[in-house]
Protein backbone atom coordinates (compact mmCIF):
# COMPACT_ATOMS: atom_id res chain seq x y z
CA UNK A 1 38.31 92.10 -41.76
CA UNK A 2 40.69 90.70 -39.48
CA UNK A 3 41.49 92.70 -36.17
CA UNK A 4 45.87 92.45 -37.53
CA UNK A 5 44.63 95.06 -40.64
CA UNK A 6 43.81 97.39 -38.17
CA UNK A 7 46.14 100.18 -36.83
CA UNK A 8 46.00 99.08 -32.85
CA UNK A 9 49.10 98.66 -30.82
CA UNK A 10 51.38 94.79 -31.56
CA UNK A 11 50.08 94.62 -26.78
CA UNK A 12 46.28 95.40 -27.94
CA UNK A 13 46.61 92.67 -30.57
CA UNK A 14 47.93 90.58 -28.43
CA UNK A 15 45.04 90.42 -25.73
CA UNK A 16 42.65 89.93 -28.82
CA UNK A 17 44.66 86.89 -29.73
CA UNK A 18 44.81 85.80 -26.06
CA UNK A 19 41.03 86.44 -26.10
CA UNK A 20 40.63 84.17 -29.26
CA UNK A 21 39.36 87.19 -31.60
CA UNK A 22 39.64 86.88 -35.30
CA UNK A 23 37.34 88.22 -37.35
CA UNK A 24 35.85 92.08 -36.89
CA UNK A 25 32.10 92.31 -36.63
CA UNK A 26 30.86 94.95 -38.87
CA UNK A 27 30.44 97.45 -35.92
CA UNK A 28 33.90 97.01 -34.96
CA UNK A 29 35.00 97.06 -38.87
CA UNK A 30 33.22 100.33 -38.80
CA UNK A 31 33.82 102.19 -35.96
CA UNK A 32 37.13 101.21 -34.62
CA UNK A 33 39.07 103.30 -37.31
CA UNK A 34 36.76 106.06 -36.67
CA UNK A 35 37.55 106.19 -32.34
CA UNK A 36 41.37 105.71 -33.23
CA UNK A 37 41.25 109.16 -35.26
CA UNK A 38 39.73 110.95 -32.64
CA UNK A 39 35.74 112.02 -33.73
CA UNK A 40 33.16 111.82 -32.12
CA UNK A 41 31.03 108.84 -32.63
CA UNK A 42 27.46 108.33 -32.66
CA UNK A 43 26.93 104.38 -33.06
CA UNK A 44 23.28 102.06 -33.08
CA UNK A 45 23.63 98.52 -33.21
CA UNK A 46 21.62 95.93 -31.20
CA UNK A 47 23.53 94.01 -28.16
CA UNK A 48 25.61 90.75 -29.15
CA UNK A 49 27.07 92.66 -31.77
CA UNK A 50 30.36 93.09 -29.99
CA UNK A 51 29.75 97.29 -29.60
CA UNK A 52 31.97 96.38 -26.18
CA UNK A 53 35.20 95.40 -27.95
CA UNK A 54 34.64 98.61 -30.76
CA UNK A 55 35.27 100.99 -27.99
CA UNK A 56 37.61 99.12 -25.46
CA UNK A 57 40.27 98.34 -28.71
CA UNK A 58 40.68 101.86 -29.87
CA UNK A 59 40.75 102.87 -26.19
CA UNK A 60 43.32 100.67 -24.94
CA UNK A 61 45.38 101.59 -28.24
CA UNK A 62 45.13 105.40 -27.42
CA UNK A 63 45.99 104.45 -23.66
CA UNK A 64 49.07 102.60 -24.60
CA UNK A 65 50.62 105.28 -27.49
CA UNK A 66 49.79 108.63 -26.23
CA UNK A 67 50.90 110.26 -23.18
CA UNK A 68 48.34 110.65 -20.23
CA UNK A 69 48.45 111.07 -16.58
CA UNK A 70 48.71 108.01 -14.10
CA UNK A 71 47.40 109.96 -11.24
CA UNK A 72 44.09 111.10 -13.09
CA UNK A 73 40.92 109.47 -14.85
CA UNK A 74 41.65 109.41 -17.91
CA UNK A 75 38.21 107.43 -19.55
CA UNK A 76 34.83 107.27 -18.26
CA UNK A 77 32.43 104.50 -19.22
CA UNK A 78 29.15 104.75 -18.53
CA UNK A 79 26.49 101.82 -18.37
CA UNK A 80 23.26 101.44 -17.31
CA UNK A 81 23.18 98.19 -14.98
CA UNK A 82 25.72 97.06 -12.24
CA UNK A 83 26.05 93.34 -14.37
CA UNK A 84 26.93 95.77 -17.63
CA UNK A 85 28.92 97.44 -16.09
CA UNK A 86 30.75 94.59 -14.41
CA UNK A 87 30.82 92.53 -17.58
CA UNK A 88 32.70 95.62 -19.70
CA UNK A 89 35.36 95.46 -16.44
CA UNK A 90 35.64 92.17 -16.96
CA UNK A 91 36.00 92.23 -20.89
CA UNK A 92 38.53 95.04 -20.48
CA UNK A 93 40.53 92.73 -18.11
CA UNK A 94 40.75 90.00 -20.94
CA UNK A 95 41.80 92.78 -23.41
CA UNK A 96 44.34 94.93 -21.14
CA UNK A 97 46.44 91.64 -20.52
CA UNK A 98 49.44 93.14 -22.32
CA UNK A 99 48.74 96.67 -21.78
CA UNK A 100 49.60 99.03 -18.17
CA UNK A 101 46.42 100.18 -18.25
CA UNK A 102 44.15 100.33 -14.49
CA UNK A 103 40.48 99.76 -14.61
CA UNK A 104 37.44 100.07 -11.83
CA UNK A 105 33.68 99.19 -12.28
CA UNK A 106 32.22 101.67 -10.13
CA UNK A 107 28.80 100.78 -8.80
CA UNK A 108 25.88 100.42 -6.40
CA UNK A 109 25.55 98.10 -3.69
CA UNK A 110 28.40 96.35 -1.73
CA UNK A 111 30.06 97.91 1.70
CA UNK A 112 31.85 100.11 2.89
CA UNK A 113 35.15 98.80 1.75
CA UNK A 114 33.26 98.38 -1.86
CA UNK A 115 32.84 102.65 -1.53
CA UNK A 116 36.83 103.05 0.12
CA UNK A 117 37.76 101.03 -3.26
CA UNK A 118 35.94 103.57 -5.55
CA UNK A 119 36.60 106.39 -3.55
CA UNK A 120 40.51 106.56 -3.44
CA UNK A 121 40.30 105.51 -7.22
CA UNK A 122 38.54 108.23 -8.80
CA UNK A 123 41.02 111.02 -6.05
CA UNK A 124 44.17 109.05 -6.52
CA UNK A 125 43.89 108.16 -10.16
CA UNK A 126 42.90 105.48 -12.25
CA UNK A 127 43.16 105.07 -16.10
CA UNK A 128 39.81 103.65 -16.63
CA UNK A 129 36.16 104.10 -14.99
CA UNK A 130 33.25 101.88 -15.61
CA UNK A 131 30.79 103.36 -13.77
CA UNK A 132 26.85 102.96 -13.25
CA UNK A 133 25.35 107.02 -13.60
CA UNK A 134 23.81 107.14 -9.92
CA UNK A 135 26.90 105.53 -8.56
CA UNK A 136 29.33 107.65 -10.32
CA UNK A 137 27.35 111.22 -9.67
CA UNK A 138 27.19 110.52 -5.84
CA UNK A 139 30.88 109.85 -5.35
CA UNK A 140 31.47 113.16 -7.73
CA UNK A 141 28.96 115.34 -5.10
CA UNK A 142 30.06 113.38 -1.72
CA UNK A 143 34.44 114.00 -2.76
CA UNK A 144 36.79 117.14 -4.83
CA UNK A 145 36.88 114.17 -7.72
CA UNK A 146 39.31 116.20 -10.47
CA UNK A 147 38.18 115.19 -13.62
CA UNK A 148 40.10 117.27 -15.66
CA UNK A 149 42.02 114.86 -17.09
CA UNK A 150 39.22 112.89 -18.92
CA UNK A 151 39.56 112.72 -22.68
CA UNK A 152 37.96 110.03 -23.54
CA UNK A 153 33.60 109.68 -22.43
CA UNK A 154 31.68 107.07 -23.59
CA UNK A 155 28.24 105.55 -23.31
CA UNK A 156 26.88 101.97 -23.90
CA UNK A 157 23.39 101.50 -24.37
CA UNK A 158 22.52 104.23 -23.84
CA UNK A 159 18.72 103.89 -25.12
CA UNK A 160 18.66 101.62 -21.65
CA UNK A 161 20.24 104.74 -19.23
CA UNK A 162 17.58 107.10 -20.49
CA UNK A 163 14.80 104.37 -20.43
CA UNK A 164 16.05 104.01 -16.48
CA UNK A 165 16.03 107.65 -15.66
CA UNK A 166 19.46 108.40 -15.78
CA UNK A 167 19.46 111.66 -18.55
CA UNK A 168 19.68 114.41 -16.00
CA UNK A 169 22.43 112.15 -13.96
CA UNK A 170 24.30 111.72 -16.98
CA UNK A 171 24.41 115.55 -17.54
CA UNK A 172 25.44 116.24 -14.30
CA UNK A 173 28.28 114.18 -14.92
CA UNK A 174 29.18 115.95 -18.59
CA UNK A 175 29.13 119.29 -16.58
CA UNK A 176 32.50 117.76 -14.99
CA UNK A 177 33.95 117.16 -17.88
CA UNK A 178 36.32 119.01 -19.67
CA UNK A 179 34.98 120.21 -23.20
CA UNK A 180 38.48 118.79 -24.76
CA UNK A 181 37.68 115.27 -25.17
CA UNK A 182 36.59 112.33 -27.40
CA UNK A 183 32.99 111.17 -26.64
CA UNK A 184 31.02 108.11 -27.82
CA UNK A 185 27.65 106.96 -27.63
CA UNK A 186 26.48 103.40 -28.57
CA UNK A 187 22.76 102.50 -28.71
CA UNK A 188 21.11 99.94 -29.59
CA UNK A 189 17.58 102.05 -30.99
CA UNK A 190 17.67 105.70 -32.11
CA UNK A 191 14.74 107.60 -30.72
CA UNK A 192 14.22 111.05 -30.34
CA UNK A 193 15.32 111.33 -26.99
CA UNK A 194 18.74 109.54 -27.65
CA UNK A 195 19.65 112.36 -31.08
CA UNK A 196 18.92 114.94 -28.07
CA UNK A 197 21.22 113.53 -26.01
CA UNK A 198 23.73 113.33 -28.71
CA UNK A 199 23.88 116.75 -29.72
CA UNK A 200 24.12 117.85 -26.05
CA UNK A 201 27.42 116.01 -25.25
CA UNK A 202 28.85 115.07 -28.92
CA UNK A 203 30.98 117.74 -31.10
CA UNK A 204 30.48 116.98 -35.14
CA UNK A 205 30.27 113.29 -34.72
CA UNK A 206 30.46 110.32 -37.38
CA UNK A 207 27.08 108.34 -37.37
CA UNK A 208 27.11 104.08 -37.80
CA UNK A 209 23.72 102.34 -38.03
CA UNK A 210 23.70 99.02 -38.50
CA UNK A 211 20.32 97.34 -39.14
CA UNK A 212 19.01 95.01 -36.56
CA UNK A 213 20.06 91.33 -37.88
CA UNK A 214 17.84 88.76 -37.37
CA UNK A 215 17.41 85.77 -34.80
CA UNK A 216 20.26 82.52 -34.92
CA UNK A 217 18.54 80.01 -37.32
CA UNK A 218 19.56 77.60 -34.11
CA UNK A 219 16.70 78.97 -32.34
CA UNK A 220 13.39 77.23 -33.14
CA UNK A 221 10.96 79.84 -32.42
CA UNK A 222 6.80 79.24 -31.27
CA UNK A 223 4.22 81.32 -30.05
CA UNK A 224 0.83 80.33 -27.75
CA UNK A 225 -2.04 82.68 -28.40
CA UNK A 226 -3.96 82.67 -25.56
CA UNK A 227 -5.74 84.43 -22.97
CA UNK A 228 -4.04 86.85 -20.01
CA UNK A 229 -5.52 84.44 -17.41
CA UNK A 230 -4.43 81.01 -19.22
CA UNK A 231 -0.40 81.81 -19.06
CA UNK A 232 0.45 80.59 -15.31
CA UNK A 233 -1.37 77.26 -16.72
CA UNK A 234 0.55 77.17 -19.33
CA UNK A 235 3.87 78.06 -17.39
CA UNK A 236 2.64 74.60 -15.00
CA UNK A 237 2.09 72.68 -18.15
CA UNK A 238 5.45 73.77 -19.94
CA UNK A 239 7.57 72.89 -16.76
CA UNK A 240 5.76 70.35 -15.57
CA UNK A 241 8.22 67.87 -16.31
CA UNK A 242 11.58 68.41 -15.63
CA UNK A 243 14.10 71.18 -17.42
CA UNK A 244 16.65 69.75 -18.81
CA UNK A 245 18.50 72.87 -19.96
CA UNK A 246 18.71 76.45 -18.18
CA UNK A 247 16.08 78.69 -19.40
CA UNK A 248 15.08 82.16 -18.51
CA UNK A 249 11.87 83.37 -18.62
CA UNK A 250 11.79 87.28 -19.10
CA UNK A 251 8.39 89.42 -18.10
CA UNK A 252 8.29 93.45 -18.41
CA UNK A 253 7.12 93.71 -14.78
CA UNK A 254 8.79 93.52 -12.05
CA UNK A 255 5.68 92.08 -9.90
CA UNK A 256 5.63 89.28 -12.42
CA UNK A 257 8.86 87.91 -11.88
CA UNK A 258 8.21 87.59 -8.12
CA UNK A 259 5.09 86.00 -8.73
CA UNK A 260 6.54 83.84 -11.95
CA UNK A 261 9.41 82.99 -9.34
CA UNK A 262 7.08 82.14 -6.23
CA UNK A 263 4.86 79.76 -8.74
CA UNK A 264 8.04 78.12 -9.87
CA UNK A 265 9.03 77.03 -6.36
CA UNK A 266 6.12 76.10 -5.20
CA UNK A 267 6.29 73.57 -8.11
CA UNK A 268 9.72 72.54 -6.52
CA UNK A 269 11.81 73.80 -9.12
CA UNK A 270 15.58 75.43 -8.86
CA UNK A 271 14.65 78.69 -9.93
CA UNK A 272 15.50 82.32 -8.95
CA UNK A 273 14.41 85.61 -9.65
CA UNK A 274 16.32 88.53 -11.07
CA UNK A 275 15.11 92.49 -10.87
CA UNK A 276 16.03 95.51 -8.94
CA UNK A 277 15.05 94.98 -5.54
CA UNK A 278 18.11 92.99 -5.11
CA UNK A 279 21.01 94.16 -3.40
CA UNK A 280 23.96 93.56 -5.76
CA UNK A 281 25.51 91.08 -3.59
CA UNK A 282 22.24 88.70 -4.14
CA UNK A 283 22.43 89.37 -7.79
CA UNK A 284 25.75 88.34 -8.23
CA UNK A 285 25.00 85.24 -6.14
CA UNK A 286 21.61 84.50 -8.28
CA UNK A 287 23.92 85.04 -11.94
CA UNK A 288 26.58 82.73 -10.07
CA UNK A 289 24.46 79.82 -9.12
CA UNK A 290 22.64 80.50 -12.58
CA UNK A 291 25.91 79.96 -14.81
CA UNK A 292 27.14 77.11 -12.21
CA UNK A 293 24.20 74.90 -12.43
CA UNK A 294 22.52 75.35 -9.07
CA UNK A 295 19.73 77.15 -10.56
CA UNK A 296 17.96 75.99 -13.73
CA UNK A 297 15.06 79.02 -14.46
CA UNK A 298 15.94 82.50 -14.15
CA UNK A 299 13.03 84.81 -14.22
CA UNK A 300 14.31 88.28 -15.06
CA UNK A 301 13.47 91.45 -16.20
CA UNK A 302 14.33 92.59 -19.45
CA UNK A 303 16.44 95.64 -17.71
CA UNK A 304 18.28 93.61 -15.22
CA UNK A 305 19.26 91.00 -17.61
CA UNK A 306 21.62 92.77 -19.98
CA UNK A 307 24.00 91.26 -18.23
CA UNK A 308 23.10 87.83 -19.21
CA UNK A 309 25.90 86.44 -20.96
CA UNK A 310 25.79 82.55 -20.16
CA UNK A 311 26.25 80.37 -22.91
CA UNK A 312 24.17 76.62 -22.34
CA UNK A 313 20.58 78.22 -22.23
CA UNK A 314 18.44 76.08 -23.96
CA UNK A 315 14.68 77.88 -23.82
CA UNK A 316 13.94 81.73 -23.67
CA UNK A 317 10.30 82.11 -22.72
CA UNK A 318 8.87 85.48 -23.15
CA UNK A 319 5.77 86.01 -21.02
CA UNK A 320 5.18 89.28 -22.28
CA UNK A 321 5.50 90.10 -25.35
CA UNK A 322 8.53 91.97 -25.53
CA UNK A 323 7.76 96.18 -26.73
CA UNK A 324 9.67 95.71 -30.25
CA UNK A 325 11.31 93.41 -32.71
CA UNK A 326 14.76 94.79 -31.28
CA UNK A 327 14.12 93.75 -27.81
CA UNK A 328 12.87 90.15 -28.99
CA UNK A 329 16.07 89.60 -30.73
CA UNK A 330 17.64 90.36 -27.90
CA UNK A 331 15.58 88.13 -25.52
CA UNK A 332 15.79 85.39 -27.66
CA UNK A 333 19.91 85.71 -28.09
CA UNK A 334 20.51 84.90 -24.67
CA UNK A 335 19.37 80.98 -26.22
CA UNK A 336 22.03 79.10 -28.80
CA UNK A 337 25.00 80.52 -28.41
CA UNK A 338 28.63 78.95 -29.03
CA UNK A 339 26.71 76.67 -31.80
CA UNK A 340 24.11 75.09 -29.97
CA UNK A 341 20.15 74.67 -30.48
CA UNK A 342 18.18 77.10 -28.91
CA UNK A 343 13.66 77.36 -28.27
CA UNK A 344 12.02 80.48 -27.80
CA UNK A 345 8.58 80.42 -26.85
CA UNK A 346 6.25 83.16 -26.53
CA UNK A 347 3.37 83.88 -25.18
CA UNK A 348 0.38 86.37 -26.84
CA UNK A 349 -2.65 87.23 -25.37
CA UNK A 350 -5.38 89.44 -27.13
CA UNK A 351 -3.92 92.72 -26.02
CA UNK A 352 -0.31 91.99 -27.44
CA UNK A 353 -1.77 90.71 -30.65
CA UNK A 354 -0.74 93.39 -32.44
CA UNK A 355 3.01 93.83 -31.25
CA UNK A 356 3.49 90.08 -31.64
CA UNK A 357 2.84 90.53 -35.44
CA UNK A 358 4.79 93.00 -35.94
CA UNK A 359 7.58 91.37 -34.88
CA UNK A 360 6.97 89.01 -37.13
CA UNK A 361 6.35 91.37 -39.89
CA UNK A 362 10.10 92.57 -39.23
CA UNK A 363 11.25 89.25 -39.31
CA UNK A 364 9.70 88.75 -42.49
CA UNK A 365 8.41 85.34 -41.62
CA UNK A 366 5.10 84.20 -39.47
CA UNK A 367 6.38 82.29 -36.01
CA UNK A 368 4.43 78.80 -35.29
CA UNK A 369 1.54 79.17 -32.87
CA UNK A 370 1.34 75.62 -31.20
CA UNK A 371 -2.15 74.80 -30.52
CA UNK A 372 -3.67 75.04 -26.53
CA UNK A 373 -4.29 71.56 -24.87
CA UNK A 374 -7.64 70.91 -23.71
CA UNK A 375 -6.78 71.01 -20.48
CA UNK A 376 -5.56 74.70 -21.21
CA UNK A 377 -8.43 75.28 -22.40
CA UNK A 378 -9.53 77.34 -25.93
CA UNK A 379 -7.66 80.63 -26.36
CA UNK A 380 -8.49 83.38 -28.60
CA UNK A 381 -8.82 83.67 -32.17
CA UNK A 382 -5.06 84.97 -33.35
CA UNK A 383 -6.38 88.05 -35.78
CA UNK A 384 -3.75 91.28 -34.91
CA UNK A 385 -5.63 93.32 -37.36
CA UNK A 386 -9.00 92.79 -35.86
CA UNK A 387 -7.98 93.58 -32.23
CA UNK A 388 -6.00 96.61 -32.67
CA UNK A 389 -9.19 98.14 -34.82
CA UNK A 390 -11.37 97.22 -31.82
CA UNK A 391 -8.70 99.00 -29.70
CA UNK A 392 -8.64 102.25 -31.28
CA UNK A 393 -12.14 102.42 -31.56
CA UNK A 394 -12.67 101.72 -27.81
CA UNK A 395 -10.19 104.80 -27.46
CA UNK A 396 -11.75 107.13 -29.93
CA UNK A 397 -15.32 106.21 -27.65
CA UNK A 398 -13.71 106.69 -24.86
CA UNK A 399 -12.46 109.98 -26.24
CA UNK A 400 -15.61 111.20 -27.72
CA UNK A 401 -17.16 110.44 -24.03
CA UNK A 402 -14.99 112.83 -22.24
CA UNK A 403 -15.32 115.60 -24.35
CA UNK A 404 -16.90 118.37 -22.99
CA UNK A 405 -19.55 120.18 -25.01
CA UNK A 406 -18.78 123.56 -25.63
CA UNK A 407 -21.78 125.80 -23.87
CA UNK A 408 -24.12 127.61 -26.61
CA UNK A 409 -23.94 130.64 -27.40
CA UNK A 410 -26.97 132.85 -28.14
CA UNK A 411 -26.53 134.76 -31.73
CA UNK A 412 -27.20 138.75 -30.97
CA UNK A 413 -30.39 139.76 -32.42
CA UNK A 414 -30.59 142.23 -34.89
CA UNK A 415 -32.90 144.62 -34.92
């Protein structure tokens, strides 16, 4: 479907053209016509589906044809991460071209002019907020923020806010709200937790669930079984020659990427590190030298790098595995985009056997393990099945251990 055969506004289709946008994805085929007539809208579809563009469309449309104050909020986005959040601002600049709409990413970090900016936006009015939760909640408590004149409320990845922390912040906010408005919440998973969320702040909404698609065929993928202690060699031996694309290397723990980082410079390599300990100001700089050139690893958490959107990456290297199929496609992504080649290379010790083959269960296809050098030394045996049975019978021992016998009891005696 092209984005003309929708209903939006001649000045919305004109920043798509302006942003070179043909062809709908299916999430935006899907949902846009449901946010332009108003429902609620419940939404899962995995990042790099362009989930940004179904909401900011349909919003900008709304903006533009129906009547709303221009000394109020009138739209809160919420995101979990500073670089999300930045990166909708920034997509809703390209978009709003043609349209009098106002827009402010309000988040963590910066000084005290960064704070002034937010402040006198959310009491003097501005159309559109793209706010981090913490951020937003502490300028609500801190200033007599009217947000009465919000009808529109919508949440992007949310899976990620809740994974951060952020549930009770984000109902603190909804309390604000007025109960008159239009909200939406994209994910890209649908646990539990997120259908709770959804049926505290959502009225009757429309559901979309798009199954995960699968990985570029651009992107050669590979696998190292090996042991916990054997991946640093294998991180010397891999860049021990020089990198002649950006890569990123993600890990799950924070600690890792400082140490992944530390090893990397040692080595004399251009590499950074991204996770939360960062004031923003350094992770803008880090993403800046990053996309310029200046820095050819990035070693980032999976959290912090949502915000990835950089184009010539030429190697992912997962040194975790990553938790599910979802999140590997995602990691993965970040390599051939805009029609280039792509390698994704993962690393699997014993314990992550068994996620690692799952993930390739779901992608319906076994991933090349590339055999250890000698210098490497021999890894382990790759048998998922065979691990994960020794696993939950070290638990069940472990169980049975701990149990505490229950004290006898005499049986009366009967005379």
């Amino acid at each position: 479907m092209r984005f003309d055969e929708l209903n939006l506004n001649e000045a919305v289709l004109m920043g798509v053209d302006a942003m070179n946008f043909k062809e709908t994805t299916p999430i935006q085929a899907a949902t846009i016509p449901i946010i332009l007539e108003g429902k609620d809208l419940i939404a899962c579809a995995q990042t790099g589906t362009g989930k940004t563009a179904a909401y900011i469309l349909p919003l900008l449309h709304k903006l533009t044809t129906e009547k709303h104050s221009n000394k109020s909020v009138n739209a809160i986005i919420m995101a979990p991460t500073r670089e999300l959040a930045q990166q909708i601002d920034m997509q809703f600049e390209g978009f709003s071209y043609f349209v009098p709409v106002s827009t402010l990413a309000v988040y963590g970090g910066g000084d005290g002019m960064t704070w002034d900016i937010q402040k006198n936006a959310l009491l003097n009015g501005v159309d559109i907020i793209v706010a981090t939760p913490g951020r937003l909640l502490t300028l609500l408590e801190m200033h007599p923020v009217d947000l009465s004149g919000v009808r529109y409320f919508i949440l992007d990845e949310a899976d990620r806010m809740l994974d951060m922390g952020f549930f009770d912040d984000i109902m603190k906010v909804v309390k604000k709200l007025p109960e008159n408005r239009q909200s939406i919440l994209f994910s890209a998973t649908m646990p539990p937790k997120i259908q709770q969320l959804a049926k505290k702040i959502l009225c009757r909404p429309e559901e979309i669930k798009l199954a995960v698609s699968k990985p570029n065929d651009a992107i050669m993928q590979a696998a190292y079984i090996c042991h916990e202690g054997q991946k640093m060699a294998l991180i010397r031996e891999l860049f021990g020659t020089p990198v002649k694309s950006k890569s990123i290397i993600f890990s799950s723990s924070k600690i890792k990427v400082k140490d992944l980082a530390y090893t990397l410079k040692m080595m004399k390599f251009s590499v950074a590190a991204m996770h939360s300990d960062l004031e923003q100001s350094e992770r803008e700089q880090v993403l800046l030298d990053f996309k310029n050139g200046k820095i050819a690893i990035l070693v980032a958490t999976d959290i912090v790098a949502r915000g990835i959107d950089i184009e010539d990456i030429g190697m992912v290297l997962n040194y975790d595995v990553p938790r599910d199929a979802e999140d590997y496609i995602h990691r993965i992504g970040r390599s051939a985009r805009a029609g280039a080649d792509g390698l994704a290379v993962t690393f699997v010790s014993e314990r992550e056997q068994g996620k690692f083959h799952r993930i390739e269960q779901f992608l319906e296809r076994e991933i090349y393990k590339i055999p250890l050098s000698p210098e490497i030394g021999k890894g382990p045996k790759y048998s998922p099945q065979a691990f994960e049975h020794q696993e939950k019978r070290k638990v069940f021992r472990k169980k049975g251990s701990n149990r505490q016998q229950k004290p006898h009891r005499n049986k009366p005696k009967f005379s």
